[in-house]
N, C-alpha and C. Protein backbone atom coordinates (compact mmCIF):
# COMPACT_ATOMS: atom_id res chain seq x y z
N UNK A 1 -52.39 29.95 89.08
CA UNK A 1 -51.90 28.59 89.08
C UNK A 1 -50.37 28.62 88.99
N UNK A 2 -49.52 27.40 89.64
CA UNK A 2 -48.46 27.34 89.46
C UNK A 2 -47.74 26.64 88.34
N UNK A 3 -46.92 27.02 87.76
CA UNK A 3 -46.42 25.86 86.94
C UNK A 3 -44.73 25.78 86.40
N UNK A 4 -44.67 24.78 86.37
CA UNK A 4 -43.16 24.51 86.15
C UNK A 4 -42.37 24.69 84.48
N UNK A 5 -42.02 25.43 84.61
CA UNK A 5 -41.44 25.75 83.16
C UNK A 5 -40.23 26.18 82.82
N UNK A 6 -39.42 26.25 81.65
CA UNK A 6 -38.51 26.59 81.32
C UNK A 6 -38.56 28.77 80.97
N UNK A 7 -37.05 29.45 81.51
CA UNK A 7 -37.06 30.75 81.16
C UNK A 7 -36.04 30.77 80.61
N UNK A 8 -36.02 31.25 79.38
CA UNK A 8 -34.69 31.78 78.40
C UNK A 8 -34.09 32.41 78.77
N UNK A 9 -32.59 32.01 78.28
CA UNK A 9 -31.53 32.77 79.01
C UNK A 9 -30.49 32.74 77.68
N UNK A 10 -29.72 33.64 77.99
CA UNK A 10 -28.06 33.22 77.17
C UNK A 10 -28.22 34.29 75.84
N UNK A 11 -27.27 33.90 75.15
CA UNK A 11 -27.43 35.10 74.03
C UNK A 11 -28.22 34.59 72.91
N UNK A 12 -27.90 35.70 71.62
CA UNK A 12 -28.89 35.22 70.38
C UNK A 12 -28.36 33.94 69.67
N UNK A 13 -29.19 33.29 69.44
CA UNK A 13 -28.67 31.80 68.65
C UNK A 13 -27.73 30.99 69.59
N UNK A 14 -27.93 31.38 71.40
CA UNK A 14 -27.46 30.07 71.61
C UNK A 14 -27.95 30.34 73.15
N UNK A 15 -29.12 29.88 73.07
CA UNK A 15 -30.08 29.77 74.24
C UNK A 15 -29.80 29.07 75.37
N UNK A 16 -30.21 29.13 76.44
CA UNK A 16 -29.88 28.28 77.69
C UNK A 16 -31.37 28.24 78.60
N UNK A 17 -31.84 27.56 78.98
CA UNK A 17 -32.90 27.48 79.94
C UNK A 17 -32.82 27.18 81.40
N UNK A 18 -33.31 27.66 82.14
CA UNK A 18 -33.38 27.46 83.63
C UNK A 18 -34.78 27.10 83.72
N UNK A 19 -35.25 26.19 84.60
CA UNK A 19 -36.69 25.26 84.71
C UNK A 19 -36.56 26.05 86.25
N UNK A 20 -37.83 26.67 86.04
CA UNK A 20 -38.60 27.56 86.84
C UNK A 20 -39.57 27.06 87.33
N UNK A 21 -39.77 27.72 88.55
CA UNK A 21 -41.20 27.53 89.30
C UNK A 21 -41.64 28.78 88.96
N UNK A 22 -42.96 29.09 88.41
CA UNK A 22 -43.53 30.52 88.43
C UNK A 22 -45.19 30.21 88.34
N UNK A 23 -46.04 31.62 88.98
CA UNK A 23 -47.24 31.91 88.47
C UNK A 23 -47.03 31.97 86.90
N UNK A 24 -48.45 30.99 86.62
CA UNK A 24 -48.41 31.22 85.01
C UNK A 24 -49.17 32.39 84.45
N UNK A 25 -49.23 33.57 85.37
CA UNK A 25 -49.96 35.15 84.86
C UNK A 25 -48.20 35.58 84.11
N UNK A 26 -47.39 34.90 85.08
CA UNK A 26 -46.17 35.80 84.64
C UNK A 26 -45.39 35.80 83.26
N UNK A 27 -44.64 36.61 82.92
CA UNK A 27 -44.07 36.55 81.83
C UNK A 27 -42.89 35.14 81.64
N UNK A 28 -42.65 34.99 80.68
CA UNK A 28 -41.76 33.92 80.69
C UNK A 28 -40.41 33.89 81.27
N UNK A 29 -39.93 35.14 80.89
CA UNK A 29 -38.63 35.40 81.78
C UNK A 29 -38.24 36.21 82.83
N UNK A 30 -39.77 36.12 83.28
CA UNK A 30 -40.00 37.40 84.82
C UNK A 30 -39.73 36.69 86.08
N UNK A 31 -40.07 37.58 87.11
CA UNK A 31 -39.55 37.14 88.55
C UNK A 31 -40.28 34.99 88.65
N UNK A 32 -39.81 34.48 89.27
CA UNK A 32 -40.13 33.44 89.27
C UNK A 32 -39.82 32.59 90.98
N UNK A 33 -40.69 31.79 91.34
CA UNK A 33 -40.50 31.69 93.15
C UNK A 33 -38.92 30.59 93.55
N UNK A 34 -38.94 29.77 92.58
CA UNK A 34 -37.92 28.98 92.62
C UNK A 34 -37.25 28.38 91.33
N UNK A 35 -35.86 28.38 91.37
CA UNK A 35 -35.42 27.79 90.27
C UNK A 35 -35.03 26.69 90.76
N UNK A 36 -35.38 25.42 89.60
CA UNK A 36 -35.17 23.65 89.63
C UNK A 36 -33.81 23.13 89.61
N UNK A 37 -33.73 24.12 88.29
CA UNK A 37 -32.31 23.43 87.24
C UNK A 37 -32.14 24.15 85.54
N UNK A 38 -31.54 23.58 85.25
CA UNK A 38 -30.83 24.50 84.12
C UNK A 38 -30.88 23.25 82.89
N UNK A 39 -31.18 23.97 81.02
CA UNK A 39 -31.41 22.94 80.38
C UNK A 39 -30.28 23.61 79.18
N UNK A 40 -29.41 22.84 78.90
CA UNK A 40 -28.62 23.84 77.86
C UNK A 40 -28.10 22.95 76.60
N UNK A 41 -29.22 23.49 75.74
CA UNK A 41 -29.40 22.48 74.04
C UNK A 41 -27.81 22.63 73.09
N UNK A 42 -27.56 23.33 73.99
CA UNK A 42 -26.31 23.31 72.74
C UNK A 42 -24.89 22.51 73.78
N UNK A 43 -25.02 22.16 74.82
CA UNK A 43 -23.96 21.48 75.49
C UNK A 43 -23.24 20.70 74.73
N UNK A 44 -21.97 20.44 74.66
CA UNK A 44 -20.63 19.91 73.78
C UNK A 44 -19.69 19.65 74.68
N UNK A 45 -19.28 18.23 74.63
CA UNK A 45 -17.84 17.44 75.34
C UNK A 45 -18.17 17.72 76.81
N UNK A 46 -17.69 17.99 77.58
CA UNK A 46 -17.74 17.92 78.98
C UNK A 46 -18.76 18.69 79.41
N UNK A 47 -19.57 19.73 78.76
CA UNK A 47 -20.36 20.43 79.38
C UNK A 47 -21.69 19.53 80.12
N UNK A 48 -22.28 20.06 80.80
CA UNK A 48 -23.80 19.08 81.19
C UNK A 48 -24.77 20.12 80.75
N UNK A 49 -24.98 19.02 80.21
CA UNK A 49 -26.35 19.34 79.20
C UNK A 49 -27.68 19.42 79.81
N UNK A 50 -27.65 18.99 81.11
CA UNK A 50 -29.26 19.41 81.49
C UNK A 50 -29.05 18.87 83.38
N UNK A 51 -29.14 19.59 84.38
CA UNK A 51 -29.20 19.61 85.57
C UNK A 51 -30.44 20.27 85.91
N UNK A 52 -31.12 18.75 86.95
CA UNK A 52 -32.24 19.09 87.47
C UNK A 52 -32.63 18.28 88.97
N UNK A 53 -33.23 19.33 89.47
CA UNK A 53 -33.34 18.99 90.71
C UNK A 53 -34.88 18.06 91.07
N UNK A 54 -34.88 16.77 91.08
CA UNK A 54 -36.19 16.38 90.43
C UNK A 54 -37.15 15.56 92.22
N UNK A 55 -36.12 15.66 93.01
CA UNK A 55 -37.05 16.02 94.50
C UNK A 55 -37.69 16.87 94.92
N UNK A 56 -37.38 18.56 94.70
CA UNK A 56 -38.01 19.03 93.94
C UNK A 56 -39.09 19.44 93.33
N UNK A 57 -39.13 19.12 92.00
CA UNK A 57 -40.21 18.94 90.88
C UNK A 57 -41.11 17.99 92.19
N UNK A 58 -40.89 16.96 91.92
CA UNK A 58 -42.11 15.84 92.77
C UNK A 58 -42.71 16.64 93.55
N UNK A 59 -41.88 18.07 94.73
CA UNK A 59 -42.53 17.59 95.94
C UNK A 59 -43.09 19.54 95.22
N UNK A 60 -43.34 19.80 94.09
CA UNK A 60 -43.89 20.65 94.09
C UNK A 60 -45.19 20.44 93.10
N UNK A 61 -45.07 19.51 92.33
CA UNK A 61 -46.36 18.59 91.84
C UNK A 61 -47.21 17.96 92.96
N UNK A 62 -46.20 17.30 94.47
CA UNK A 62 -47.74 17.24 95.16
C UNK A 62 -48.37 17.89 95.98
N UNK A 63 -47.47 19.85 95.90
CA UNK A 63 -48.32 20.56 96.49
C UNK A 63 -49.43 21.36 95.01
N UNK A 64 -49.48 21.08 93.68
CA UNK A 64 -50.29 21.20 92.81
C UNK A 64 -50.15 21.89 91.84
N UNK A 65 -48.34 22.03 91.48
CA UNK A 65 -47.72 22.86 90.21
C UNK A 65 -48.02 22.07 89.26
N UNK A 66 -48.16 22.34 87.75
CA UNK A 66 -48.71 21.98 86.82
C UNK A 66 -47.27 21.83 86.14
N UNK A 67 -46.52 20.99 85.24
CA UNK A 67 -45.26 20.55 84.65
C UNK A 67 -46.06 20.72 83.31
N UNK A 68 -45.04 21.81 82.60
CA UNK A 68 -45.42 21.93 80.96
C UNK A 68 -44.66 20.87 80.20
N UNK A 69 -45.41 20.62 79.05
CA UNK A 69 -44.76 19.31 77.98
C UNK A 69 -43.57 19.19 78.10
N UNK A 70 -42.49 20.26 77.81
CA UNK A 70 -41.17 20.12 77.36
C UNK A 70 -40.51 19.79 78.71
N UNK A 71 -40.78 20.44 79.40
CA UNK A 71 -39.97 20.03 81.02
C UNK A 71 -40.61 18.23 81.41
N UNK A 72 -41.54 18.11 81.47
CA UNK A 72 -42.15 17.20 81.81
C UNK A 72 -41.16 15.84 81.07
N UNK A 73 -40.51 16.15 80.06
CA UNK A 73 -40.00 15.41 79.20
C UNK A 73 -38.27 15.51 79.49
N UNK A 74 -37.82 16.45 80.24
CA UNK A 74 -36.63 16.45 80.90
C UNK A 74 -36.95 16.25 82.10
N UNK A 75 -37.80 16.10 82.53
CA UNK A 75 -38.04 15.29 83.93
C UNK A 75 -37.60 13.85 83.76
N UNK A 76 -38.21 13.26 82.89
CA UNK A 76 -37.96 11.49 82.49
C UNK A 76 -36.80 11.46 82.21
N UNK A 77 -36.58 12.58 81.08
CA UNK A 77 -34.90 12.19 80.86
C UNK A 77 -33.84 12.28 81.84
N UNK A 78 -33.81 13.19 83.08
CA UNK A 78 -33.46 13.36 84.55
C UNK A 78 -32.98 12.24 84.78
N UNK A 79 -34.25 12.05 85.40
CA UNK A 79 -34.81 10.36 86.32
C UNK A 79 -34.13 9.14 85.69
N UNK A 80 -34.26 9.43 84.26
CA UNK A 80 -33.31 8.27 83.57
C UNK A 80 -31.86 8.11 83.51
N UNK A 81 -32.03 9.55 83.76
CA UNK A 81 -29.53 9.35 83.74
C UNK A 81 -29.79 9.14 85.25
N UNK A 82 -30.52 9.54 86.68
CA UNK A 82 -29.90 9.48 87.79
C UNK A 82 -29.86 7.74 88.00
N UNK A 83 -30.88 6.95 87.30
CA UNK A 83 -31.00 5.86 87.67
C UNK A 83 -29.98 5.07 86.99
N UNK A 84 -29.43 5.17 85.71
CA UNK A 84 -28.61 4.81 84.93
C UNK A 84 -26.91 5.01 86.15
């Protein structure tokens, strides 16, 4: 199965995520078919805090990727700054 998820990145105690397309046999931070966008919890003053490519996401949910909780939830938040 496919599914859309976040892979850790960055150093110790200050993490960065990239929202992945991967088989969910794979490891979390293993080869992966496409990257979305990037999620980075510690962003401060000018940095961007979360870039995502959410045409995308859609058009890989309606070929039948599965979106895990936490992404699924920076999906909305996405959709909400592009519309804002």
């Amino acid at each position: 199965m496919v599914v859309i998820r976040m892979a850790r990145g960055g150093a110790k105690k200050s993490p960065f995520y990239n929202i992945v397309v991967t088989d969910s046999r794979k490891r979390r931070d293993s080869g992966y078919i496409e990257r979305l966008g990037y999620y980075n919890p510690k962003a401060r003053g000018q940095e961007v805090g979360l870039k995502l490519d959410t045409e995308k996401v859609d058009a890989w949910v309606a070929k039948g990727a599965q979106v895990s909780e936490r992404v699924s939830n920076l999906v909305k938040q996405a959709k909400a700054a592009d519309a804002a």
